[in-house]
Protein backbone atom coordinates (compact mmCIF):
# COMPACT_ATOMS: atom_id res chain seq x y z
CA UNK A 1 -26.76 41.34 -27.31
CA UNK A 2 -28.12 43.63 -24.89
CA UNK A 3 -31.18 45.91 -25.59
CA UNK A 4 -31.00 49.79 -24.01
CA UNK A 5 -34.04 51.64 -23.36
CA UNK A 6 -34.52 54.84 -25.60
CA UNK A 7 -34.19 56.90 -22.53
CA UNK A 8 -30.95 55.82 -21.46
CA UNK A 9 -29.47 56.16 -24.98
CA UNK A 10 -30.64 59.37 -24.96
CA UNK A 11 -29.42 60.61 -21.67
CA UNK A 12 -26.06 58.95 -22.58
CA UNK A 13 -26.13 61.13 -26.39
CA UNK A 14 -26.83 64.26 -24.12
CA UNK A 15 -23.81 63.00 -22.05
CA UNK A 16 -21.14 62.07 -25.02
CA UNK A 17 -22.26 65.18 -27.06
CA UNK A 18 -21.84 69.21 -26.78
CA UNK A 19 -22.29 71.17 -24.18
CA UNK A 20 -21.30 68.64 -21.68
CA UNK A 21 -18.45 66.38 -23.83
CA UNK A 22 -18.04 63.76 -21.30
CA UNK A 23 -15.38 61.21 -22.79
CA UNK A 24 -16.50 57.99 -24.19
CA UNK A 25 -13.97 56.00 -21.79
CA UNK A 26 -15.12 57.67 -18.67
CA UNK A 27 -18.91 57.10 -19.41
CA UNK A 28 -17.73 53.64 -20.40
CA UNK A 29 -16.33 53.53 -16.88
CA UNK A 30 -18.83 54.66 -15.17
CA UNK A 31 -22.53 52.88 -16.99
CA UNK A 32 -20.99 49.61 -17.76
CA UNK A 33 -21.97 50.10 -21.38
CA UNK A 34 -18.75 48.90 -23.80
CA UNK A 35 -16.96 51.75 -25.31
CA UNK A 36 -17.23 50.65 -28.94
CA UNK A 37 -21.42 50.64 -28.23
CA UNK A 38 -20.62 54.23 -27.04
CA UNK A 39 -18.22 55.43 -30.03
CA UNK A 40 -20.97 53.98 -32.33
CA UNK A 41 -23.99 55.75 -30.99
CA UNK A 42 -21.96 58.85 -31.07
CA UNK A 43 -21.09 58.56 -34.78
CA UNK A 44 -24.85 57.83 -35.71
CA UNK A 45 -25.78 60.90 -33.94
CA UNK A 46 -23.17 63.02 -35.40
């Protein structure tokens, strides 16, 4: 399992949520990170 710093998770939230909406496959795409890890974070914060 692979441990993300608390800044990155943040600066991906501020990605995934509003103003800037950037869809979970293309941040997938382009940080490596594994789309379910990305829908997940995005439901906790919602």
């Amino acid at each position: 399992m692979t441990t993300y710093s608390s800044e990155l998770k943040d600066s991906i939230l501020t990605k995934l949520l509003a103003p800037n909406n950037v869809g979970v496959p293309q941040l997938a795409a382009q940080t490596g990170i594994p789309r379910d890890t990305l829908y997940g974070r995005r439901r906790e914060a919602l």
